[in-house]
Protein backbone atom coordinates (compact mmCIF):
# COMPACT_ATOMS: atom_id res chain seq x y z
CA UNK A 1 51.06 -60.84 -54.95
CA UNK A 2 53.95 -58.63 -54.68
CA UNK A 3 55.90 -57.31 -57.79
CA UNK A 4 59.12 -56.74 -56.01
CA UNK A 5 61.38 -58.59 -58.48
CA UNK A 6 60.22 -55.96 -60.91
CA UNK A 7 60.83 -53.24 -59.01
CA UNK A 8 64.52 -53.48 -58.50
CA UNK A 9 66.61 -50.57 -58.68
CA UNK A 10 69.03 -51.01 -61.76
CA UNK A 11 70.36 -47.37 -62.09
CA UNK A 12 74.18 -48.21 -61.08
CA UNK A 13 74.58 -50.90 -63.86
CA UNK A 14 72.90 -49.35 -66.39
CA UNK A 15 75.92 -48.87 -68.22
CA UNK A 16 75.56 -52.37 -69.23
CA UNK A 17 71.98 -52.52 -70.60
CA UNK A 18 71.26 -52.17 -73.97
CA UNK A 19 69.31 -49.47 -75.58
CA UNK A 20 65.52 -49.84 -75.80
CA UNK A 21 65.69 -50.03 -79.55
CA UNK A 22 67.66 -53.01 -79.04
CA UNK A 23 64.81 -55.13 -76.98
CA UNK A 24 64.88 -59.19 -78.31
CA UNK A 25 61.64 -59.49 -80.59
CA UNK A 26 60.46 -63.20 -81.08
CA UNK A 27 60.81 -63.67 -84.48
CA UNK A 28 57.69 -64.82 -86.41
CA UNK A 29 57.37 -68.43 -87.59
CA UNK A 30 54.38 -70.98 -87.64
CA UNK A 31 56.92 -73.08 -85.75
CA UNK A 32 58.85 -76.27 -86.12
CA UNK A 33 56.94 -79.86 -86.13
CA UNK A 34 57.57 -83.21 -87.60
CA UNK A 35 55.97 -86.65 -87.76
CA UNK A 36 58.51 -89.50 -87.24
CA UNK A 37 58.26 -93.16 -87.23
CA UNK A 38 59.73 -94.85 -84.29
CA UNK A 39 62.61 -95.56 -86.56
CA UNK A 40 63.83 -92.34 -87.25
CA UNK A 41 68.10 -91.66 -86.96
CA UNK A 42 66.95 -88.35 -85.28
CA UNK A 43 67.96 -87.74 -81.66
CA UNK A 44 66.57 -85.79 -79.62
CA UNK A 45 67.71 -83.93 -76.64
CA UNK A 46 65.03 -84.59 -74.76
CA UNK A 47 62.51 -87.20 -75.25
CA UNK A 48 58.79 -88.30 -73.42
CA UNK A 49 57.04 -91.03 -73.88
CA UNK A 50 52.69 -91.36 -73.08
CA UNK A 51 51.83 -87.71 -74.26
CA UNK A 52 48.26 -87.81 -74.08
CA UNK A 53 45.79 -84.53 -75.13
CA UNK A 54 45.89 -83.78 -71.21
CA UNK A 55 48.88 -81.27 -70.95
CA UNK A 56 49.03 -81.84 -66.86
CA UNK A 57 50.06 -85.33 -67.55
CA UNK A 58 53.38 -84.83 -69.46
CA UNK A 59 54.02 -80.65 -69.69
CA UNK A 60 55.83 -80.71 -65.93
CA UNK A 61 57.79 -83.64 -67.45
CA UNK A 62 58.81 -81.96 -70.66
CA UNK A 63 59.52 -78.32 -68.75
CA UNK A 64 61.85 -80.41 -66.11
CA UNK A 65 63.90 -82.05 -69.11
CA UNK A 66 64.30 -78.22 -70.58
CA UNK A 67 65.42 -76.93 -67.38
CA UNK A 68 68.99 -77.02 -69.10
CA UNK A 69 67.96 -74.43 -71.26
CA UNK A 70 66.79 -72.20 -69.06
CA UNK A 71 69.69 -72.04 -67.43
CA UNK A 72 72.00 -71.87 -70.30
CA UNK A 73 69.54 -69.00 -71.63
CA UNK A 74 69.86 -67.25 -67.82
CA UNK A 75 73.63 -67.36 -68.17
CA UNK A 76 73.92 -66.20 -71.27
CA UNK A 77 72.05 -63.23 -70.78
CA UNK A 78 74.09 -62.37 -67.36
CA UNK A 79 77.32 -62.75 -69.33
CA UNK A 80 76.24 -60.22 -72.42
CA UNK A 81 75.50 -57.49 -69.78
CA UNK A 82 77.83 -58.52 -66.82
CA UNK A 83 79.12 -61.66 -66.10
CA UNK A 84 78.92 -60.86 -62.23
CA UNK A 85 74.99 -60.81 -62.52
CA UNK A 86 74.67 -63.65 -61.32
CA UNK A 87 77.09 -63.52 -57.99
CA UNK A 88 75.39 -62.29 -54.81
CA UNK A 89 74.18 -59.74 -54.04
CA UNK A 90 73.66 -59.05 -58.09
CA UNK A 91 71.35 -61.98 -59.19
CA UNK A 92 68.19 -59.77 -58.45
CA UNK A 93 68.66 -57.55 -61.11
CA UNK A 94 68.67 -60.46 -64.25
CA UNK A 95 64.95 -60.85 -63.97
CA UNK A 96 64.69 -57.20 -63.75
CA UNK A 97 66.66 -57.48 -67.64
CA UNK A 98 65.14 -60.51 -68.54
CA UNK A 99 61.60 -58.71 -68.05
CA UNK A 100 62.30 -55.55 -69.31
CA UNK A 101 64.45 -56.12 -72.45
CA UNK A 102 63.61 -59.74 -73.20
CA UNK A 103 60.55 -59.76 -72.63
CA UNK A 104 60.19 -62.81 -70.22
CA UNK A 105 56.89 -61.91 -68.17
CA UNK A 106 55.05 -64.95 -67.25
CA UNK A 107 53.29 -65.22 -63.89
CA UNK A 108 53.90 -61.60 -63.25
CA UNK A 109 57.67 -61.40 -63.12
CA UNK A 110 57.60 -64.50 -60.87
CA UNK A 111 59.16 -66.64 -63.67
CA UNK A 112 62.12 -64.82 -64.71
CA UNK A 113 62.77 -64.73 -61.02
CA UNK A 114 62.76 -68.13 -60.37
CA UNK A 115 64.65 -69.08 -63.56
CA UNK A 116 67.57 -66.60 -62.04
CA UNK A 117 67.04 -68.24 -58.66
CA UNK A 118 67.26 -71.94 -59.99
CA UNK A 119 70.19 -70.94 -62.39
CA UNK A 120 72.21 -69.51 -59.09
CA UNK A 121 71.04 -72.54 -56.97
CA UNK A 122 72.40 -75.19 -59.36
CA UNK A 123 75.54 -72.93 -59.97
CA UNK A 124 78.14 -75.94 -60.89
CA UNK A 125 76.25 -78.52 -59.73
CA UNK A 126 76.40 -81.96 -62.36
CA UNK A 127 72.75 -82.35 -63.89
CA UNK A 128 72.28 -85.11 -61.48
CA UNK A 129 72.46 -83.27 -58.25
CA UNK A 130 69.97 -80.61 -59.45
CA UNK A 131 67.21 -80.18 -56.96
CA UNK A 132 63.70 -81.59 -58.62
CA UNK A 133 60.35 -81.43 -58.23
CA UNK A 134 60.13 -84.75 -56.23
CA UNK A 135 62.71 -83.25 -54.30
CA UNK A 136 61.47 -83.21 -50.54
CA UNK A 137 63.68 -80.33 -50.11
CA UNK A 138 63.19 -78.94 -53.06
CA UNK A 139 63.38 -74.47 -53.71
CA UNK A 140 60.12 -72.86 -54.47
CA UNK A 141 61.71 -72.15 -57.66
CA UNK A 142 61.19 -75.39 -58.77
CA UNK A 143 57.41 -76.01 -58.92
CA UNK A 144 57.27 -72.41 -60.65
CA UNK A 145 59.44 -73.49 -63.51
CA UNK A 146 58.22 -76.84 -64.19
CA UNK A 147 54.37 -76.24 -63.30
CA UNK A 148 53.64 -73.19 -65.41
CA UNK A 149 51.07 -73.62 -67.63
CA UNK A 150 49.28 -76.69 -66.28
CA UNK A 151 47.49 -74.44 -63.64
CA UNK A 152 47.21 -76.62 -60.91
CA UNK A 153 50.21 -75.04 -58.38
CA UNK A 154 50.18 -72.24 -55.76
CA UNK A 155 50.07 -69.60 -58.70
CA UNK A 156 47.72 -71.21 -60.96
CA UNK A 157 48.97 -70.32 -64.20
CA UNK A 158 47.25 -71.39 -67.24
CA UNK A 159 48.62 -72.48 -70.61
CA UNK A 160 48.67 -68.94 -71.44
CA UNK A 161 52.11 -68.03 -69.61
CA UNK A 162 54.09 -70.82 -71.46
CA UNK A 163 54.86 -68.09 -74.19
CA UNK A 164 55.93 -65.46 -72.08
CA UNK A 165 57.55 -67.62 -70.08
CA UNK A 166 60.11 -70.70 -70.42
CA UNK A 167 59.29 -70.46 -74.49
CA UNK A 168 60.38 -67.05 -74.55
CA UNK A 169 63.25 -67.55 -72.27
CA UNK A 170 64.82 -70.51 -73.71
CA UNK A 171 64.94 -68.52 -77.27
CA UNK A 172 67.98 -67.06 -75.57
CA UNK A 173 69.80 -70.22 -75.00
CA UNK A 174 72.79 -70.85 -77.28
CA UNK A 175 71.13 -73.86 -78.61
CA UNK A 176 67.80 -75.17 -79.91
CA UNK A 177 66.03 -78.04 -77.89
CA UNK A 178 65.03 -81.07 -80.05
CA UNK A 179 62.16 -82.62 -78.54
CA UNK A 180 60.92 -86.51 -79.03
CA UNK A 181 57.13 -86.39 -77.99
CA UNK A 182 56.14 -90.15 -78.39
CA UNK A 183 52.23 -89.74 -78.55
CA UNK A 184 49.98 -92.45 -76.84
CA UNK A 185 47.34 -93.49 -79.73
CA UNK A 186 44.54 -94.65 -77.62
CA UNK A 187 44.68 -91.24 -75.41
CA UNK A 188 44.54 -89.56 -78.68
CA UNK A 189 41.96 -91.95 -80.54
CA UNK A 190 39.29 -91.60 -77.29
CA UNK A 191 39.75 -88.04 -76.37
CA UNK A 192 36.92 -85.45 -77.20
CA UNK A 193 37.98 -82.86 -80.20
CA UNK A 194 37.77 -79.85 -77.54
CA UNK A 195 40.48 -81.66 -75.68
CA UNK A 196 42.57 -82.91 -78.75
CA UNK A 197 42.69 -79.23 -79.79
CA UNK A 198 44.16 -78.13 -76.24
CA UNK A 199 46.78 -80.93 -76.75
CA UNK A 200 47.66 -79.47 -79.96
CA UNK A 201 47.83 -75.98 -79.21
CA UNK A 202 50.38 -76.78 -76.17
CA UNK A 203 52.51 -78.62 -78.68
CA UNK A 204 51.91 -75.59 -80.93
CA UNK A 205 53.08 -73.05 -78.24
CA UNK A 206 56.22 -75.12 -77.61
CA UNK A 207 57.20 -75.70 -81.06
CA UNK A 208 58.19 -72.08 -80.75
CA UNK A 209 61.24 -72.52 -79.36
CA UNK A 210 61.84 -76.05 -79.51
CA UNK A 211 61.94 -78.30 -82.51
CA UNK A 212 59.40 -80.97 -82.24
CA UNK A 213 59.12 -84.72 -83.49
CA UNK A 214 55.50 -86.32 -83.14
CA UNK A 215 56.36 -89.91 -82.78
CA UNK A 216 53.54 -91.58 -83.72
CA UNK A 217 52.15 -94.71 -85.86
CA UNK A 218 51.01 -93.68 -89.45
CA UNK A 219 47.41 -94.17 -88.54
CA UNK A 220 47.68 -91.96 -85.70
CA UNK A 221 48.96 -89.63 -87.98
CA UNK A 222 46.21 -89.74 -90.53
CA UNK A 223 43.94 -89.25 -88.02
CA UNK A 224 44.88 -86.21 -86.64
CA UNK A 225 45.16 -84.94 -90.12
CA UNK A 226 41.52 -85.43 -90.88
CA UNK A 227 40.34 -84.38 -87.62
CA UNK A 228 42.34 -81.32 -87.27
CA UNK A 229 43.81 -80.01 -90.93
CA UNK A 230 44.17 -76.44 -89.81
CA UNK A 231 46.59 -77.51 -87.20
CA UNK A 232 48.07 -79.71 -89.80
CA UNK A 233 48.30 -76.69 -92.50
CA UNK A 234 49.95 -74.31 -89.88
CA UNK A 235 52.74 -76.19 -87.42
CA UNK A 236 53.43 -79.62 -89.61
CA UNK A 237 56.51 -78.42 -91.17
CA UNK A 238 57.68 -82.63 -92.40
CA UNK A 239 56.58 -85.78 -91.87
CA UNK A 240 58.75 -88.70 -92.39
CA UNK A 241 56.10 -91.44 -91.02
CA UNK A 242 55.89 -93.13 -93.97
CA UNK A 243 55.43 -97.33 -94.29
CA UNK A 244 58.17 -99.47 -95.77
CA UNK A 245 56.06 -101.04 -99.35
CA UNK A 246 57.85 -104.68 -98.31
CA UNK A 247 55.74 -106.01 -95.05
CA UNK A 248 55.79 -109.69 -95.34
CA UNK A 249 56.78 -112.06 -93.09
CA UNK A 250 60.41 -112.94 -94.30
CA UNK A 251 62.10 -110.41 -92.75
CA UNK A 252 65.60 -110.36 -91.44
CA UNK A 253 67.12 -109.18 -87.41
CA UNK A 254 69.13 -106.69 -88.71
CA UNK A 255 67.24 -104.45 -91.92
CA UNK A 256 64.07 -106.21 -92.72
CA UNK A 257 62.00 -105.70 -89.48
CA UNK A 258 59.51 -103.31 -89.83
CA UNK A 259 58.83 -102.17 -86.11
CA UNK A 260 55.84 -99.67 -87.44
CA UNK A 261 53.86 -102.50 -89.18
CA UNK A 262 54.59 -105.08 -85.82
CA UNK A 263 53.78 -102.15 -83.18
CA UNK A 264 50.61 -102.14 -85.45
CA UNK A 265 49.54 -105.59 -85.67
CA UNK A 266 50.88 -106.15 -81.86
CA UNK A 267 48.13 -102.74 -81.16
CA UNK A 268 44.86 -105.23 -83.00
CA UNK A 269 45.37 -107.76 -80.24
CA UNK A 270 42.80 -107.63 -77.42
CA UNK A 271 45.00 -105.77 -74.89
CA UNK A 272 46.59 -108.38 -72.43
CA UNK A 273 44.64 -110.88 -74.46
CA UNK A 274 45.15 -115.05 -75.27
CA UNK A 275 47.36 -114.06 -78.51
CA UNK A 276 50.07 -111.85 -76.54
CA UNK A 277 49.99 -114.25 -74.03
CA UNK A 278 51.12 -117.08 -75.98
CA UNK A 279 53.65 -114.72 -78.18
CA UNK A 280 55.11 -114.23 -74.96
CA UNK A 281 55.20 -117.75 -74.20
CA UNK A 282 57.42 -118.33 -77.09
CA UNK A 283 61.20 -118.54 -75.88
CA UNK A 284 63.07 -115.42 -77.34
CA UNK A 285 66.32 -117.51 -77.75
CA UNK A 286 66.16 -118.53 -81.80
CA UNK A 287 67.38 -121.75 -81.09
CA UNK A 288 64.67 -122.87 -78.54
CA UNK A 289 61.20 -123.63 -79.40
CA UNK A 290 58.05 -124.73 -77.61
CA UNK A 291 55.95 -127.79 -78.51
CA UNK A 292 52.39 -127.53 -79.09
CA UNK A 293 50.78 -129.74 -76.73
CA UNK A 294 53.55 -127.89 -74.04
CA UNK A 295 51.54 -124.99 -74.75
CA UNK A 296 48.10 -126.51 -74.35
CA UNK A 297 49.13 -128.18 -71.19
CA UNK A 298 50.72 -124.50 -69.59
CA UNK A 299 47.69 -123.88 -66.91
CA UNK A 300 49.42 -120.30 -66.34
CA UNK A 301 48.29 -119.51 -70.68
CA UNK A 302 44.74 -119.50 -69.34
CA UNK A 303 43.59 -121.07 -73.06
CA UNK A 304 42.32 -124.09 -74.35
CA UNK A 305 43.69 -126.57 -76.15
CA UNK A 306 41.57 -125.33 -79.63
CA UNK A 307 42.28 -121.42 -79.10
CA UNK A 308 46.16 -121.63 -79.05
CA UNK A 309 45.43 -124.10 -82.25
CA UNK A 310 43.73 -120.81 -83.68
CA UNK A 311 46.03 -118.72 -82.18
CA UNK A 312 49.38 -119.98 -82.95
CA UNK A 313 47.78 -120.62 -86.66
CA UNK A 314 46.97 -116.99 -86.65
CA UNK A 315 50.47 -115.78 -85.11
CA UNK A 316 51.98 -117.82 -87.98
CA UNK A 317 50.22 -117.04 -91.37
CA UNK A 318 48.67 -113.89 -90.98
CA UNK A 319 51.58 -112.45 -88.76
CA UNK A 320 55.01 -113.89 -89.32
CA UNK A 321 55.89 -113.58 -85.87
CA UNK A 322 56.03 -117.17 -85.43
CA UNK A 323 57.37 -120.20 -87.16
CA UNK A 324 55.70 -123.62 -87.05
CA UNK A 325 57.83 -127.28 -87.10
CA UNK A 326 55.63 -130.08 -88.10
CA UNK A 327 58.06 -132.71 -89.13
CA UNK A 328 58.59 -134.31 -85.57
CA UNK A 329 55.63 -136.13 -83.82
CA UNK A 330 54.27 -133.14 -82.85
CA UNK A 331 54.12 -129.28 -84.00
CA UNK A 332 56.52 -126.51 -82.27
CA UNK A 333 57.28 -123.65 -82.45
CA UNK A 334 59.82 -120.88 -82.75
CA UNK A 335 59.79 -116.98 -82.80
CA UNK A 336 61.01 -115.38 -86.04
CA UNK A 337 62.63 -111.91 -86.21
CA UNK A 338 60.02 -110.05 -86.26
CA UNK A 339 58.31 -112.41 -83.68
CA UNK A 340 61.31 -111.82 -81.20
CA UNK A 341 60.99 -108.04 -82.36
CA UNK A 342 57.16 -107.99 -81.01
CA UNK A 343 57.78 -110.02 -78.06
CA UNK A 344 60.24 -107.49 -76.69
CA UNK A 345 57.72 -104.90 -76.85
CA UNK A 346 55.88 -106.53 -74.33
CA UNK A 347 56.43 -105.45 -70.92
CA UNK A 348 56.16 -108.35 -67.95
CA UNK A 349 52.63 -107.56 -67.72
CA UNK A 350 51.45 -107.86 -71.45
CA UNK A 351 51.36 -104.64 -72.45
CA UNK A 352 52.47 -103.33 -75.49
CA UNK A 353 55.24 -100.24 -75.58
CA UNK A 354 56.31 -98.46 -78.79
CA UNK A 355 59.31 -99.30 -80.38
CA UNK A 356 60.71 -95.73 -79.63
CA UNK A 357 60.58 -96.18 -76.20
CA UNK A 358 63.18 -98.81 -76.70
CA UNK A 359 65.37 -95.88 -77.56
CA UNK A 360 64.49 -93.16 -74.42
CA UNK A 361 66.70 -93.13 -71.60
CA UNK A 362 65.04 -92.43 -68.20
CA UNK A 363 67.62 -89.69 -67.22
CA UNK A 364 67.64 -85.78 -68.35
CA UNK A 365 69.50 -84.50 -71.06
CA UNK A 366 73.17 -83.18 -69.72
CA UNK A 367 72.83 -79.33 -70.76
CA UNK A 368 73.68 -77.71 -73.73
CA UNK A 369 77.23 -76.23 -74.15
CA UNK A 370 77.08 -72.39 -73.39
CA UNK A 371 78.28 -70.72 -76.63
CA UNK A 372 81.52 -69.01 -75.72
CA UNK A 373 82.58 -65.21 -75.82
C-alpha cells in the first residue's frame, strides 16, 4: 500500500508547525473505568447497549458514536497551526501533522488521512446528515474510521491500531467522551477466559481516552472480579454498583423500586418462560386486574390451570411483582410497582432488557463544542 499521505511536502507552511521538542506525548494513566448500576444520574455522551467479549460486535458501533470527536480533535489541530488546513487544496497536509507531531499512525498513515477526509466531507453538515457506514454511498473514509481494530475490512487492522489511532486522536479533542457500555451478562457469563480477556483489554485500550461506565448487574460485577483481578487492580478506578439494603416487596413508583434487584429476579426466569408470560399478562394500568380463572382459560398463556396457580403464587410472595384479591368469588390480580416496573422490561417477545436501556436513545451524540480561541 502506498504511503503517499505521509509523504506530503510541508516545507511552505512550516512556519506554522511546532518545534519537535514540542511533539503531544500521551500522558501515562492506568485509565478511567467505573461500574454503575443501571440507576446511576451519570450521562453519558455516548451510550451501547449488548457489549459482549466479541469486540466485532459492538467496537464499529462505539467508534461511529465517537466520530464527533474525531472531528472536533481534526479541527482543533488545523486551527492551532492554520485554520485554512482544512480548505482545499490544504487538507492533505493535517495528516501529514497529525502523524508527525501527534503521533496518530494507525494503519500506516491511512487513519489520520481518513479522519482529515471525513472531517472535510462533513464540513457543516448537522450530525444527522453525516454519511455512515450503512450508507450505500458512503466515502471510503468511513469503514476506515469505524472498522479499525476489529480486523475484518479491506485493511485488516487488528486491535492493535486502536491506540495509535482514534484513541490517540481523540486525546486532542476539546472534550473527554463519557462512554455508557451496558454489558450483556450471559455473553459475559458463557464466554471462554481467553475471550473475556480480549473484551477487557479493548475496553482497557479505550478507557484511554474516553471515560468509561461498565453498566452491569452486581453479580456480573463480582464475577469479573474473581475471574480477572489484575484487570480489576489496574483500569477499575470506582464502582458505584452497589445494592439498596431495603428489597422487599412494598415498594413505591417513584423511590422505592429497586430496578437492580427486579432486572435480577426477572434474569432467574426460564427465558421466554410460563412466569414472564403471565407477568406480562397482567394489565399494566394499576386500576385493572385480571381474574384467575381468566388466566387459566387464556389458550394464548400456553399453561395449565395448576402452573399459573404456582406461578401467580410465586410472582406474589416470593416476588412482589404482583398483588392477589381474594375477597370476591374468585382471586385476581393486579401488578404492583415493581410488578409494572418488570413488566416494562419485557419487550413484545418476552425478553428481558436492562433497565438502562430504558434510558439510551437510538441516535448519536450531537458533537462536542469546539473549545474556542
Amino acid at each position: 500500500m502506498s504511503d503517499k499521505p505521509l509523504n506530503t511536502q510541508i516545507g511552505f507552511f512550516s512556519h506554522t508547525m511546532p518545534s519537535p521538542n514540542t511533539e503531544h506525548v500521551w500522558p501515562e494513566f492506568n485509565g478511567n473505568v467505573e461500574f454503575l448500576p443501571a440507576t446511576s444520574a451519570k450521562k453519558p455522551d455516548f451510550a451501547l447497549e449488548n457489549v459482549t467479549p466479541a469486540r466485532r460486535d459492538w467496537l464499529p458501533d462505539l467508534l461511529e458514536g465517537l466520530l464527533p470527536w474525531v472531528v472536533e480533535a481534526v479541527k482543533e489541530v488545523a486551527k492551532c497551526h492554520d485554520p485554512k488546513l482544512l480548505h482545499m487544496p490544504r487538507q492533505g497536509h493535517v495528516p501529514v501533522i497529525l502523524n508527525e507531531f501527534y503521533q496518530v499512525k494507525a494503519v500506516g498513515g491511512w487513519y489520520p488521512y481518513a479522519a482529515a477526509e471525513f472531517t472535510v466531507r462533513v464540513g457543516g453538515l448537522p450530525r444527522e446528515d453525516w454519511p455512515t457506514r450503512h450508507s450505500e454511498d458512503r466515502p471510503p473514509s468511513v469503514d476506515t474510521l469505524v472498522k479499525i481494530g476489529t480486523g475484518y475490512h479491506e485493511l485488516n487492522t487488528g486491535i492493535g491500531n486502536l491506540e495509535p489511532g482514534p484513541m490517540q486522536l481523540i486525546a486532542l479533542a476539546p472534550t473527554t467522551p463519557r462512554v455508557s457500555l451496558l454489558l450483556d451478562e450471559s455473553a459475559w457469563r458463557n464466554t471462554q477466559r481467553a475471550q473475556r480477556k480480549q473484551g477487557l483489554k479493548t475496553i482497557a485500550i479505550l478507557s484511554k481516552t474516553c471515560a468509561i461506565d461498565l453498566v452491569a448487574s452486581p453479580s456480573l460485577e463480582a464475577f469479573l472480579r474473581d475471574r480477572h483481578p489484575e484487570w480489576v487492580d489496574t483500569y477499575l478506578t470506582e464502582s458505584n454498583n452497589t445494592r439498596t439494603a431495603d428489597n422487599t416487596a412494598s415498594v413505591s413508583v417513584d423511590n422505592e423500586v429497586d430496578p437492580q434487584s427486579v432486572y435480577e429476579a426477572l434474569q432467574s426466569f426460564t427465558p421466554r418462560g410460563g412466569r414472564l408470560r403471565l407477568l406480562a399478562a397482567i394489565p399494566s394500568n394499576e386500576e385493572e386486574y385480571r381474574e384467575i380463572r381468566e388466566l387459566k382459560a387464556d389458550s394464548s398463556l400456553g399453561l395449565s390451570p395448576g402452573t399459573i396457580d404456582r406461578y401467580y403464587r410465586e410472582l406474589e410472595q416470593d416476588h412482589g411483582f404482583l398483588a392477589v384479591d381474594d375477597r370476591g368469588c374468585y382471586n385476581s390480580v393486579t401488578l404492583t410497582p415493581a410488578g409494572r416496573f418488570a413488566q416494562g422490561l419485557l419487550t413484545e417477545d418476552i425478553q428481558i432488557r436492562h433497565p438502562q436501556q430504558a434510558r439510551f436513545s437510538d441516535g448519536l451524540t450531537t458533537p462536542p463544542n469546539c473549545t474556542q480561541g
